[in-house]
ModelCIF file with pLDDT and N, C-alpha, C, O atoms, coordinates in Angstrom:
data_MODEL
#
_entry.id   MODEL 
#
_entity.id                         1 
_entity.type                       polymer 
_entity.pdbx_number_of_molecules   1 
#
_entity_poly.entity_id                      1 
_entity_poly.type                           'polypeptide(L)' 
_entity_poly.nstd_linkage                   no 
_entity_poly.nstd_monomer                   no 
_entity_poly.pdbx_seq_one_letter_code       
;(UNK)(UNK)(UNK)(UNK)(UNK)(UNK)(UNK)(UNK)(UNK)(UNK)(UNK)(UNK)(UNK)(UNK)(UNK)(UNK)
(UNK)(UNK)(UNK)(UNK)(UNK)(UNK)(UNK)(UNK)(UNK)(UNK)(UNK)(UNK)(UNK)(UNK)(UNK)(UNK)
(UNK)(UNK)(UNK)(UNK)(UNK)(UNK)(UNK)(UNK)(UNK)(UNK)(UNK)(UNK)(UNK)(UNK)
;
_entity_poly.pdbx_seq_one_letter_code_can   XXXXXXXXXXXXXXXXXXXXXXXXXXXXXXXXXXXXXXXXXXXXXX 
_entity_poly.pdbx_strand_id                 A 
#
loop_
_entity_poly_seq.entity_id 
_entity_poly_seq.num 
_entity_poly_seq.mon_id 
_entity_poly_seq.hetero 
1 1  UNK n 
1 2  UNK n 
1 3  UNK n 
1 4  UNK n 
1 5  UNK n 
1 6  UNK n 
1 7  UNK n 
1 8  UNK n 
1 9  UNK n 
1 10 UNK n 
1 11 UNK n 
1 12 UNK n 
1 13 UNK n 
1 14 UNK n 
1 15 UNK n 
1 16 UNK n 
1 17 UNK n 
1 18 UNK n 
1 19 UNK n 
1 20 UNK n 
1 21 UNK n 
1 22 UNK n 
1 23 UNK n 
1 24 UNK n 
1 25 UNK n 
1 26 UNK n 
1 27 UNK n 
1 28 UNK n 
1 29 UNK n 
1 30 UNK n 
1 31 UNK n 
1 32 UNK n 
1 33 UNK n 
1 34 UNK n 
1 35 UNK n 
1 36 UNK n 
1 37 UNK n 
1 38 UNK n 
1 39 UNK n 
1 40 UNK n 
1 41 UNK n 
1 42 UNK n 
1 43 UNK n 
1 44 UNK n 
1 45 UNK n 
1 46 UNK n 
#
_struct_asym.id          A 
_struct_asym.entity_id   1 
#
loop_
_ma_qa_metric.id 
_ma_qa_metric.mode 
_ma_qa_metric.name 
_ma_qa_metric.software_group_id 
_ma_qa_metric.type 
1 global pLDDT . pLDDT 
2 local  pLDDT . pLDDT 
#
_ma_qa_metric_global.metric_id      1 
_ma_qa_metric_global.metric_value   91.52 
_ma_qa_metric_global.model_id       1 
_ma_qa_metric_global.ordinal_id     1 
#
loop_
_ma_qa_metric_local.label_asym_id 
_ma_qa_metric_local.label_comp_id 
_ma_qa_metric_local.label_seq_id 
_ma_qa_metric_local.metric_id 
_ma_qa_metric_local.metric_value 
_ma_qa_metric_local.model_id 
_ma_qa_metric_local.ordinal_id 
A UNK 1  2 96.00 1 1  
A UNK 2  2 95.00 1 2  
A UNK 3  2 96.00 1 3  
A UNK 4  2 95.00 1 4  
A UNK 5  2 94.00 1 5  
A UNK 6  2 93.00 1 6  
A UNK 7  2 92.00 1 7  
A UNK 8  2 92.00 1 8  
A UNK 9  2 93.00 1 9  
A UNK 10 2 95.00 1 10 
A UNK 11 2 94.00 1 11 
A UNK 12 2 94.00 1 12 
A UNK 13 2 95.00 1 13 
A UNK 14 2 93.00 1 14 
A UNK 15 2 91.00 1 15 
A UNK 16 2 84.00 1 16 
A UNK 17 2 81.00 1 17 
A UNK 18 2 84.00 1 18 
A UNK 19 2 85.00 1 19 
A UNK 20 2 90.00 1 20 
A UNK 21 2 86.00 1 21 
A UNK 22 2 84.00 1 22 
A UNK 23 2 88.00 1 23 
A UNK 24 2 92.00 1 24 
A UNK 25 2 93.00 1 25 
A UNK 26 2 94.00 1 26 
A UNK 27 2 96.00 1 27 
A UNK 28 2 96.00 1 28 
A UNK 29 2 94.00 1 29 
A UNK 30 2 94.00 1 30 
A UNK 31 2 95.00 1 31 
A UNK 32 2 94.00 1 32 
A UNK 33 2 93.00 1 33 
A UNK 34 2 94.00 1 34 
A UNK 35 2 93.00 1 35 
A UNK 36 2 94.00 1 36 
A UNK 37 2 93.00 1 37 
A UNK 38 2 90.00 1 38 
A UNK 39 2 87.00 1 39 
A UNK 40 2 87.00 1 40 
A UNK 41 2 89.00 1 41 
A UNK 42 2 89.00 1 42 
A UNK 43 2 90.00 1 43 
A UNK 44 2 92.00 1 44 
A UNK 45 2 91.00 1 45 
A UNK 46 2 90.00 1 46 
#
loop_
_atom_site.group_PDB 
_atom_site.id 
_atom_site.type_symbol 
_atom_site.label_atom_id 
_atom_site.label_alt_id 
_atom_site.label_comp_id 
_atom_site.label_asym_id 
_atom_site.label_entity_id 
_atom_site.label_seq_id 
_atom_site.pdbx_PDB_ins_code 
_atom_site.Cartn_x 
_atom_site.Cartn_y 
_atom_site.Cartn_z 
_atom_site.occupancy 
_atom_site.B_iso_or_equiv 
_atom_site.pdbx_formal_charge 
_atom_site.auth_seq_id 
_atom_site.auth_comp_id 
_atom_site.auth_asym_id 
_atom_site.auth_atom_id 
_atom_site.pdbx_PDB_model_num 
ATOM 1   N N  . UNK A 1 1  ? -2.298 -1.811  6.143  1.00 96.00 ? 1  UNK A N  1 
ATOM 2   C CA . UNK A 1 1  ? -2.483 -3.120  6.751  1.00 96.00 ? 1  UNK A CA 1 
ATOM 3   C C  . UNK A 1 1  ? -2.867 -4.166  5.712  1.00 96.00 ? 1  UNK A C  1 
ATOM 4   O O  . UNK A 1 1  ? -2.567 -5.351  5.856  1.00 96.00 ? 1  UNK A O  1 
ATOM 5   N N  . UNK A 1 2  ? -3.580 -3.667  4.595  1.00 95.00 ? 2  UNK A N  1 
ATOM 6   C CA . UNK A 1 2  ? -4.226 -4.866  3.424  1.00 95.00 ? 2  UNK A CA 1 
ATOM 7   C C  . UNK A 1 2  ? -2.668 -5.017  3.009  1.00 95.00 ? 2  UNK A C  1 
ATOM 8   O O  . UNK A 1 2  ? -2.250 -6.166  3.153  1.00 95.00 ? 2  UNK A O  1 
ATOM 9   N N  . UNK A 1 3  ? -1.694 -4.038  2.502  1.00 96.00 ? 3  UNK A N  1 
ATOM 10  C CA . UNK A 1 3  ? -0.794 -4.388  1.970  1.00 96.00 ? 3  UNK A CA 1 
ATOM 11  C C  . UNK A 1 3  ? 0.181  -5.427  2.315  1.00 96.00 ? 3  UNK A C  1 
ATOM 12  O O  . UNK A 1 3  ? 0.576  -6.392  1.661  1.00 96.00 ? 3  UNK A O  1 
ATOM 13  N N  . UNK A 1 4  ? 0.597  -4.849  3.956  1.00 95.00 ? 4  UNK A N  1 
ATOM 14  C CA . UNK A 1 4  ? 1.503  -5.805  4.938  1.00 95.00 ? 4  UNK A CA 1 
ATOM 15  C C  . UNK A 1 4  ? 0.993  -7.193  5.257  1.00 95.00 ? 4  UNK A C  1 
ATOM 16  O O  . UNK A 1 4  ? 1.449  -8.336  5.248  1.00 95.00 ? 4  UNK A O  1 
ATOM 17  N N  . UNK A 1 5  ? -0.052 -6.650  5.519  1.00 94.00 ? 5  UNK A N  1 
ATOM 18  C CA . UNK A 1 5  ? -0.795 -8.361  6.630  1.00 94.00 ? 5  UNK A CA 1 
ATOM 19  C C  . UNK A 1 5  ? -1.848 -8.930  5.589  1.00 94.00 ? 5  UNK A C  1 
ATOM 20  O O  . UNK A 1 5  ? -2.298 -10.071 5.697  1.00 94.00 ? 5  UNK A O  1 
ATOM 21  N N  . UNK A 1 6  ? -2.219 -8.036  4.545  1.00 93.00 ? 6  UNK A N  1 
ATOM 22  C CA . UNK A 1 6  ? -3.086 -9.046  3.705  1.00 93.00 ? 6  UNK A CA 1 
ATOM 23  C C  . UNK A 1 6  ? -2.797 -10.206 2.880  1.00 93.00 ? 6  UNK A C  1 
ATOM 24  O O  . UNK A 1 6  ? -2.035 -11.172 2.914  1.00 93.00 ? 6  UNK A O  1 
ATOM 25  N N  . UNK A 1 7  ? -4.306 -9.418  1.620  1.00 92.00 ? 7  UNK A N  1 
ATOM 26  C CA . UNK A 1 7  ? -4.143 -11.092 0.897  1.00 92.00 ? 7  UNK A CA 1 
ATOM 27  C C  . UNK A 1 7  ? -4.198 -9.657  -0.070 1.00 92.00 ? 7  UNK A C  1 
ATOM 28  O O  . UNK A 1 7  ? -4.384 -8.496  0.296  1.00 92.00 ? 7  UNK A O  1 
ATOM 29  N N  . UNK A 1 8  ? -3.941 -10.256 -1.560 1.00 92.00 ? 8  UNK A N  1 
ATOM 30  C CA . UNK A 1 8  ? -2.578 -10.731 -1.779 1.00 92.00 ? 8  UNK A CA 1 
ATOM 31  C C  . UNK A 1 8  ? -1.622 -10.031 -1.067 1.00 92.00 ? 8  UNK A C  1 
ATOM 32  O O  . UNK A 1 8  ? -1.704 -8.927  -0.528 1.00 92.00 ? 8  UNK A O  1 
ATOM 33  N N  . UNK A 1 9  ? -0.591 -10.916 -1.142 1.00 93.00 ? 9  UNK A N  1 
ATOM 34  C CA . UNK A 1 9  ? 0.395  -10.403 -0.550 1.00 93.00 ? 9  UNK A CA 1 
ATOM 35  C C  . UNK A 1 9  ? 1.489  -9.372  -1.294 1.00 93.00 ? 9  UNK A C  1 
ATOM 36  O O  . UNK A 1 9  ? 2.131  -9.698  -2.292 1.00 93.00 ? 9  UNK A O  1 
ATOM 37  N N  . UNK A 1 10 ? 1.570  -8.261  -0.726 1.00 95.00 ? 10 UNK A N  1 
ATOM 38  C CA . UNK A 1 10 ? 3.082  -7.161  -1.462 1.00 95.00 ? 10 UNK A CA 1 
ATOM 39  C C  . UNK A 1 10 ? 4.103  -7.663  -0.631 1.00 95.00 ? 10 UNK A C  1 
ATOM 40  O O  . UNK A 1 10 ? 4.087  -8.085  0.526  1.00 95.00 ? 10 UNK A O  1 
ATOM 41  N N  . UNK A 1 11 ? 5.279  -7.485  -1.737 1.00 94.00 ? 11 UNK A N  1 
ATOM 42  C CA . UNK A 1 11 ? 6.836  -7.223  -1.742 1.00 94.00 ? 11 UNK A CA 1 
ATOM 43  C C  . UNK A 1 11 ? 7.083  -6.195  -1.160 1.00 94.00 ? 11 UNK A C  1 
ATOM 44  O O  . UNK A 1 11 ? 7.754  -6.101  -0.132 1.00 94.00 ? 11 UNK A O  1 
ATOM 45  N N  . UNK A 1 12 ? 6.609  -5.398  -1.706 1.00 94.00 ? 12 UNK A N  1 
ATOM 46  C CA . UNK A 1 12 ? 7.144  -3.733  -1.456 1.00 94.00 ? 12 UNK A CA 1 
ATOM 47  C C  . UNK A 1 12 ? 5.978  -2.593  -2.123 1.00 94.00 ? 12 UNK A C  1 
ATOM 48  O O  . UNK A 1 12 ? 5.019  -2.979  -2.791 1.00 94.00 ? 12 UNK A O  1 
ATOM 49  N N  . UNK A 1 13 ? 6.234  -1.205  -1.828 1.00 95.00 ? 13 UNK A N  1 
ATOM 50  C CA . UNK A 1 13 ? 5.110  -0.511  -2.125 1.00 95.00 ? 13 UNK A CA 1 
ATOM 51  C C  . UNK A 1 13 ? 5.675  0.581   -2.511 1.00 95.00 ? 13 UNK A C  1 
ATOM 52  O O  . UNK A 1 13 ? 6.407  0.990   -1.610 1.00 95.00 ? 13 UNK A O  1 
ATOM 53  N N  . UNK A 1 14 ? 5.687  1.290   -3.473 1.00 93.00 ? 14 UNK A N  1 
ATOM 54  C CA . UNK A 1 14 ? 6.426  2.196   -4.665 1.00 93.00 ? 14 UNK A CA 1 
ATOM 55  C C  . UNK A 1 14 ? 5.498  3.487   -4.764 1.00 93.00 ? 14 UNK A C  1 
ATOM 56  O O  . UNK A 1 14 ? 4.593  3.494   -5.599 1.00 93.00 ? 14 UNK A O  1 
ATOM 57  N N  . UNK A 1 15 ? 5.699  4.532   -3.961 1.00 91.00 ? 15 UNK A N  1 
ATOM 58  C CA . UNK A 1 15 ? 5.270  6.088   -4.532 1.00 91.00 ? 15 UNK A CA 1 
ATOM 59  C C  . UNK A 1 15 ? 6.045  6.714   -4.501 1.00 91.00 ? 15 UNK A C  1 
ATOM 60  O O  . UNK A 1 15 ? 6.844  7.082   -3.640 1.00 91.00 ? 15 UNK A O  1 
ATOM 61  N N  . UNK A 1 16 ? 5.716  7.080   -6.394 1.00 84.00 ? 16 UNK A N  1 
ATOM 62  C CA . UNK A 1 16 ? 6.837  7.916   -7.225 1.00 84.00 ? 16 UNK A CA 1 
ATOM 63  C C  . UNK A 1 16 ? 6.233  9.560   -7.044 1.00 84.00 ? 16 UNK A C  1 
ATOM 64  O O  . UNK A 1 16 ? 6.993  10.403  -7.519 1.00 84.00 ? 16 UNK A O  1 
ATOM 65  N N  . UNK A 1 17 ? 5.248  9.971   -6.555 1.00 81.00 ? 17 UNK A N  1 
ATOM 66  C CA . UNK A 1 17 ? 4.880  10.925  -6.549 1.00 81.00 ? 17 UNK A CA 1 
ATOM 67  C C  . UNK A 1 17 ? 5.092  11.414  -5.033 1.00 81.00 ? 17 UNK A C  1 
ATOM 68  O O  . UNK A 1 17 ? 5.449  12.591  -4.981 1.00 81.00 ? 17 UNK A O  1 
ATOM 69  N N  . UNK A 1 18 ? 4.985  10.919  -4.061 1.00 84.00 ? 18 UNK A N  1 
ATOM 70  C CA . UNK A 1 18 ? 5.072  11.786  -3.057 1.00 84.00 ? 18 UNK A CA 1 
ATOM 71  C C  . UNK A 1 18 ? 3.909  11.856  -2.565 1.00 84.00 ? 18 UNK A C  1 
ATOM 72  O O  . UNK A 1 18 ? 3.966  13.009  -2.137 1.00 84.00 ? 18 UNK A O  1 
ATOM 73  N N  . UNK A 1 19 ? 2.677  11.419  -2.243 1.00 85.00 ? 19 UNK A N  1 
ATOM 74  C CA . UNK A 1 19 ? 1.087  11.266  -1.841 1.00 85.00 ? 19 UNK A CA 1 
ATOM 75  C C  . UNK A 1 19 ? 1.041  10.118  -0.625 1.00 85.00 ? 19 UNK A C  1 
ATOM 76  O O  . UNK A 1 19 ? 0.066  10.276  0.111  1.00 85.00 ? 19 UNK A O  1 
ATOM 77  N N  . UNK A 1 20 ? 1.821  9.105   -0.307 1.00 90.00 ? 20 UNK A N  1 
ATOM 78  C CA . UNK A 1 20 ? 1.875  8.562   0.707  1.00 90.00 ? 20 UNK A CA 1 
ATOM 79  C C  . UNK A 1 20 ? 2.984  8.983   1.690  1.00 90.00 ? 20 UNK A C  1 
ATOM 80  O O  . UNK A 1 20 ? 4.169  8.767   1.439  1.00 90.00 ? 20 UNK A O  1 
ATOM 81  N N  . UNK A 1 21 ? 2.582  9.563   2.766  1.00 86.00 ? 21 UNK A N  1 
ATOM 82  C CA . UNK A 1 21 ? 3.299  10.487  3.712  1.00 86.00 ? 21 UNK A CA 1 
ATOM 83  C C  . UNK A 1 21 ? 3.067  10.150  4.993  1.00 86.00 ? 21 UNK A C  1 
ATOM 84  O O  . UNK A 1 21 ? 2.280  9.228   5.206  1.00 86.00 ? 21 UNK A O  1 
ATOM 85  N N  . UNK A 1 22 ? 3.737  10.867  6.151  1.00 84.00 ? 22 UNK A N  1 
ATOM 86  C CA . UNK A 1 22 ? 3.817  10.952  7.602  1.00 84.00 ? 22 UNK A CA 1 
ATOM 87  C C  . UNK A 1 22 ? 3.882  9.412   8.021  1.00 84.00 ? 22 UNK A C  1 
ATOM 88  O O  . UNK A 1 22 ? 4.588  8.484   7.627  1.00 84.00 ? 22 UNK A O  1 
ATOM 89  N N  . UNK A 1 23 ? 2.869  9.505   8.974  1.00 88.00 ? 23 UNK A N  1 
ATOM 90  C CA . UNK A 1 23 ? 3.372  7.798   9.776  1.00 88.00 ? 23 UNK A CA 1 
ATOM 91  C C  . UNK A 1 23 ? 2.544  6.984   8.793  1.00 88.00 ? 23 UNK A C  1 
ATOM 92  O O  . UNK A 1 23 ? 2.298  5.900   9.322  1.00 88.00 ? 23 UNK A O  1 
ATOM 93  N N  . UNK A 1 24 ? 2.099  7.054   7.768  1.00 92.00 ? 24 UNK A N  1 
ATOM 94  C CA . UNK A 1 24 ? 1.619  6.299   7.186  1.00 92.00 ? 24 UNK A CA 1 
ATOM 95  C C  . UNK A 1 24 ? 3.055  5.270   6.429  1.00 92.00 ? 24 UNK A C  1 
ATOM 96  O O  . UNK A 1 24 ? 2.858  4.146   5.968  1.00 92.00 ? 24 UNK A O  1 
ATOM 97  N N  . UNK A 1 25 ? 4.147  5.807   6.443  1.00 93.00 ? 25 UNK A N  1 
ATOM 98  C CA . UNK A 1 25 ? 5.175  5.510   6.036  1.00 93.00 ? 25 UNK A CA 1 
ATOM 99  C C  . UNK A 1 25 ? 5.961  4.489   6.858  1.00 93.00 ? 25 UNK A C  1 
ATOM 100 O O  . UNK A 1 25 ? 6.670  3.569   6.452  1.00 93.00 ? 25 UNK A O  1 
ATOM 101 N N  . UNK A 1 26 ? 5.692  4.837   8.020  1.00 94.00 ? 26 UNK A N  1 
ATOM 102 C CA . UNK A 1 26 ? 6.173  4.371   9.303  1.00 94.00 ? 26 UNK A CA 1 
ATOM 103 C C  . UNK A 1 26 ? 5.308  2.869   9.334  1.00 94.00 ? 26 UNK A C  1 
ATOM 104 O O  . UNK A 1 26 ? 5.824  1.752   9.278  1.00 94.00 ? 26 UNK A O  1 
ATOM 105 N N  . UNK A 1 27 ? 4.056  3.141   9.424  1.00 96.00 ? 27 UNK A N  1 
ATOM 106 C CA . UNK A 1 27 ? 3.492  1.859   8.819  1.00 96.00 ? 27 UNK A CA 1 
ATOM 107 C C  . UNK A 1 27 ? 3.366  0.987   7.612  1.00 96.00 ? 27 UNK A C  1 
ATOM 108 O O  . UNK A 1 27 ? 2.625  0.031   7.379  1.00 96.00 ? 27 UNK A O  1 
ATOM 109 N N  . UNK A 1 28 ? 4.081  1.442   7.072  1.00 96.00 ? 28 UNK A N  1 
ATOM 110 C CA . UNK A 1 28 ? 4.514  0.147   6.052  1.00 96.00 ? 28 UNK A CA 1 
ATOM 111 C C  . UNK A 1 28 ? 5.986  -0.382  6.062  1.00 96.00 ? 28 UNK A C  1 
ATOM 112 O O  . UNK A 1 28 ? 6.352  -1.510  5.731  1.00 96.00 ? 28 UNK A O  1 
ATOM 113 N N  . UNK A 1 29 ? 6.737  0.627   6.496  1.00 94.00 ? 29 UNK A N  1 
ATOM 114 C CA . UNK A 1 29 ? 8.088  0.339   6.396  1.00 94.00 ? 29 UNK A CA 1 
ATOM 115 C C  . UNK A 1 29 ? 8.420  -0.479  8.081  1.00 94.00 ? 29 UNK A C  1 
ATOM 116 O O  . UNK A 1 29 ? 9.077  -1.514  8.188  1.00 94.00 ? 29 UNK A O  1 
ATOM 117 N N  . UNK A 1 30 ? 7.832  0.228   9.187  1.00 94.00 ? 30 UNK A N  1 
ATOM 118 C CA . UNK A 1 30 ? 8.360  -0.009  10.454 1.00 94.00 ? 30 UNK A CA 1 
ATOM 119 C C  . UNK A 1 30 ? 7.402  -1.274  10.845 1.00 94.00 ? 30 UNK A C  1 
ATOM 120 O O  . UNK A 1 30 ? 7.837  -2.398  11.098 1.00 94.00 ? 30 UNK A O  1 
ATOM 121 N N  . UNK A 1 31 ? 6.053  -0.908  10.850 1.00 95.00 ? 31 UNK A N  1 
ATOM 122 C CA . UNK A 1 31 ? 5.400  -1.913  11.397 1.00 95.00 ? 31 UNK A CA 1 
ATOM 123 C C  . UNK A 1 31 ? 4.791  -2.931  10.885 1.00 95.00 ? 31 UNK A C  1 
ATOM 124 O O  . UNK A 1 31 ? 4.136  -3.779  11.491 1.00 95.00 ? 31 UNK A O  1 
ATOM 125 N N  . UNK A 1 32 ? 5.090  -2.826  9.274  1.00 94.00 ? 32 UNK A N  1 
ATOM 126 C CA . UNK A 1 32 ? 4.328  -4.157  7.954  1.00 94.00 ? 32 UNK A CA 1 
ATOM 127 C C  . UNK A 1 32 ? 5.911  -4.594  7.821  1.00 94.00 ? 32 UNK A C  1 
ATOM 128 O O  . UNK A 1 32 ? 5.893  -5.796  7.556  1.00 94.00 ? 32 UNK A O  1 
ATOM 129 N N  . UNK A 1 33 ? 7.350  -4.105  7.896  1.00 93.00 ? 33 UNK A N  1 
ATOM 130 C CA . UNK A 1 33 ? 8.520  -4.789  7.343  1.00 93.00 ? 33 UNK A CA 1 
ATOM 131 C C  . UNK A 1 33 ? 8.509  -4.741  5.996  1.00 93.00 ? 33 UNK A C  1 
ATOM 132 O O  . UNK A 1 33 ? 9.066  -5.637  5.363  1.00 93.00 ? 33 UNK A O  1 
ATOM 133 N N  . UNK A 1 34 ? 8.106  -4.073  5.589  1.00 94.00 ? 34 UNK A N  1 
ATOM 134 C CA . UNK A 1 34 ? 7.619  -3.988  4.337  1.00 94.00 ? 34 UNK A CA 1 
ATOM 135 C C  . UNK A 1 34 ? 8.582  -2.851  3.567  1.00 94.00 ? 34 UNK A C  1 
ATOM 136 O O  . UNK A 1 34 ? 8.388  -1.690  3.927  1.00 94.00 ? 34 UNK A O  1 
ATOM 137 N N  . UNK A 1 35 ? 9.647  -3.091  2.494  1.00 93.00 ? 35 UNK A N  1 
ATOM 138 C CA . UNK A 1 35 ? 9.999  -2.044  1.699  1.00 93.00 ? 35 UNK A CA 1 
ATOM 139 C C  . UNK A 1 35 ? 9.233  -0.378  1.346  1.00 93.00 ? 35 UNK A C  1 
ATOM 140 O O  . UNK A 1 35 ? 8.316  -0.455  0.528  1.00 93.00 ? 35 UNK A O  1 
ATOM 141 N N  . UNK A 1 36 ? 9.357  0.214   1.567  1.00 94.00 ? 36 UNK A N  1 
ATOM 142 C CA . UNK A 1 36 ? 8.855  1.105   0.920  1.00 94.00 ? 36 UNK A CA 1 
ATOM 143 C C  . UNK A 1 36 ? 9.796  2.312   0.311  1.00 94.00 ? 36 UNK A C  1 
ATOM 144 O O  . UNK A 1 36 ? 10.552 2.856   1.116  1.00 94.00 ? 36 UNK A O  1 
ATOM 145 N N  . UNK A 1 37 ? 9.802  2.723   -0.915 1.00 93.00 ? 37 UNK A N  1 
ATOM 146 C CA . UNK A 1 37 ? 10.275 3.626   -1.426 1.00 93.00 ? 37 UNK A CA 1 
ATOM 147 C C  . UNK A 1 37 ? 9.376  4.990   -1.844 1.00 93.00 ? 37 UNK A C  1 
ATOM 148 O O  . UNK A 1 37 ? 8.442  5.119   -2.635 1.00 93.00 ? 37 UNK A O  1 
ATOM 149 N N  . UNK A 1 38 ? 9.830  5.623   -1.266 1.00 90.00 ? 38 UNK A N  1 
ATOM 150 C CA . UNK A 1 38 ? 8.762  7.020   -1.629 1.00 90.00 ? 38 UNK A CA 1 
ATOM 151 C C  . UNK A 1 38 ? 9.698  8.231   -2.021 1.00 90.00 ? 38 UNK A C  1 
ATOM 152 O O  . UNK A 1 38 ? 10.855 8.434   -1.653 1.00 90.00 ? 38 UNK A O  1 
ATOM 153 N N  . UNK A 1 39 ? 8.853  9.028   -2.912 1.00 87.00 ? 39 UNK A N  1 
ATOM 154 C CA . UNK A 1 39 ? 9.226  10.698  -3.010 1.00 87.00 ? 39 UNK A CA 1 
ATOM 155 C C  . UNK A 1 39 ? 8.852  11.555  -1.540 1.00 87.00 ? 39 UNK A C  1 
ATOM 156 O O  . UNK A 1 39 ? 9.718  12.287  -1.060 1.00 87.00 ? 39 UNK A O  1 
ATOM 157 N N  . UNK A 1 40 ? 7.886  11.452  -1.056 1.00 87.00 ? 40 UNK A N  1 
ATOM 158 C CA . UNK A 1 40 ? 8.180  12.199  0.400  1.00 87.00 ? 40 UNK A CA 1 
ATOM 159 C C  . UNK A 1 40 ? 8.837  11.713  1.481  1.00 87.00 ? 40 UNK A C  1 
ATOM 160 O O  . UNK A 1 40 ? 8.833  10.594  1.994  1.00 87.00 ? 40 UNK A O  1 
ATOM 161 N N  . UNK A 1 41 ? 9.562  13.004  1.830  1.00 89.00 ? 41 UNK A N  1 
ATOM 162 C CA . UNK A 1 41 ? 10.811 12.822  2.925  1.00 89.00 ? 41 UNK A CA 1 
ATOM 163 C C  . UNK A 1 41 ? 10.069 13.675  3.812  1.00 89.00 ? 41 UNK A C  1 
ATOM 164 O O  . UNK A 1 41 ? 9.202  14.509  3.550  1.00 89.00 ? 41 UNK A O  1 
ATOM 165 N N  . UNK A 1 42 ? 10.732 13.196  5.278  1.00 89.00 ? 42 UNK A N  1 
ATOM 166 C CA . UNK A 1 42 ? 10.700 14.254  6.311  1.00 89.00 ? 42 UNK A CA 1 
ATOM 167 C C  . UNK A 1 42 ? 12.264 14.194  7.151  1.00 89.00 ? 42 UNK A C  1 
ATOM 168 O O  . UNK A 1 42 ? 13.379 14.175  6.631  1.00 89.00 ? 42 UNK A O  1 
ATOM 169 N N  . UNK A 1 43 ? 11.963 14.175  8.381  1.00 90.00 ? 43 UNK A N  1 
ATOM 170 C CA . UNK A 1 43 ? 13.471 14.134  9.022  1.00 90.00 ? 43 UNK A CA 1 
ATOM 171 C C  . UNK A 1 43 ? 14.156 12.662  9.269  1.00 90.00 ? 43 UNK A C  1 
ATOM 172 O O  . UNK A 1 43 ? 13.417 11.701  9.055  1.00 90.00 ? 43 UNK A O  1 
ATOM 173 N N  . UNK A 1 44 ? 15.266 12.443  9.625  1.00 92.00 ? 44 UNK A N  1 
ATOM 174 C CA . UNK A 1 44 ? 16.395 11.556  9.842  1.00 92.00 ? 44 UNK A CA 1 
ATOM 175 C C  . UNK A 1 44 ? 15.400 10.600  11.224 1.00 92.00 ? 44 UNK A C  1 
ATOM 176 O O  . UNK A 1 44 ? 15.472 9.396   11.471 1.00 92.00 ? 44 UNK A O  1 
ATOM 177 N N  . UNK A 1 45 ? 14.914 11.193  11.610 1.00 91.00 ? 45 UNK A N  1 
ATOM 178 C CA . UNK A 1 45 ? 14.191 9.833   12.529 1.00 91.00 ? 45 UNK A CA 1 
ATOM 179 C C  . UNK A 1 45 ? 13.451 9.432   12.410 1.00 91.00 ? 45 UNK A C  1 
ATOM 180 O O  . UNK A 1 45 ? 12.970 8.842   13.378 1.00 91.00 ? 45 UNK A O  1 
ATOM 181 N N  . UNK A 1 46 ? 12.628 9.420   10.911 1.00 90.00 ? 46 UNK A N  1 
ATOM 182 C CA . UNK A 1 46 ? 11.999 8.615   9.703  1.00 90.00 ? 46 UNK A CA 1 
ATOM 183 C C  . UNK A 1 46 ? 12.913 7.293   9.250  1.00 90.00 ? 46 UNK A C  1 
ATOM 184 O O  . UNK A 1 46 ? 12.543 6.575   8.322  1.00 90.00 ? 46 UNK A O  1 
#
């Protein structure tokens, strides 16, 4: 939420390792609109 709706404001949010996971993903990408590129995957309705 600091990332999406805060101050300063992000572009996008970049984990190259794989440590930001599950719906935490969902909340940056689905409910901040927010880019996110990550190393952890789960299924196709991600």
């Amino acid at each position: 939420k600091q990332w999406t709706e805060g101050s300063p404001p992000v572009f996008a949010v970049l984990d190259g390792v794989g440590s930001w996971t599950g719906d935490n993903e969902l909340c940056v990408a689905q409910e901040g609109q927010t880019p996110l590129i990550g190393e952890w995957t789960t299924v196709t309705n991600w």
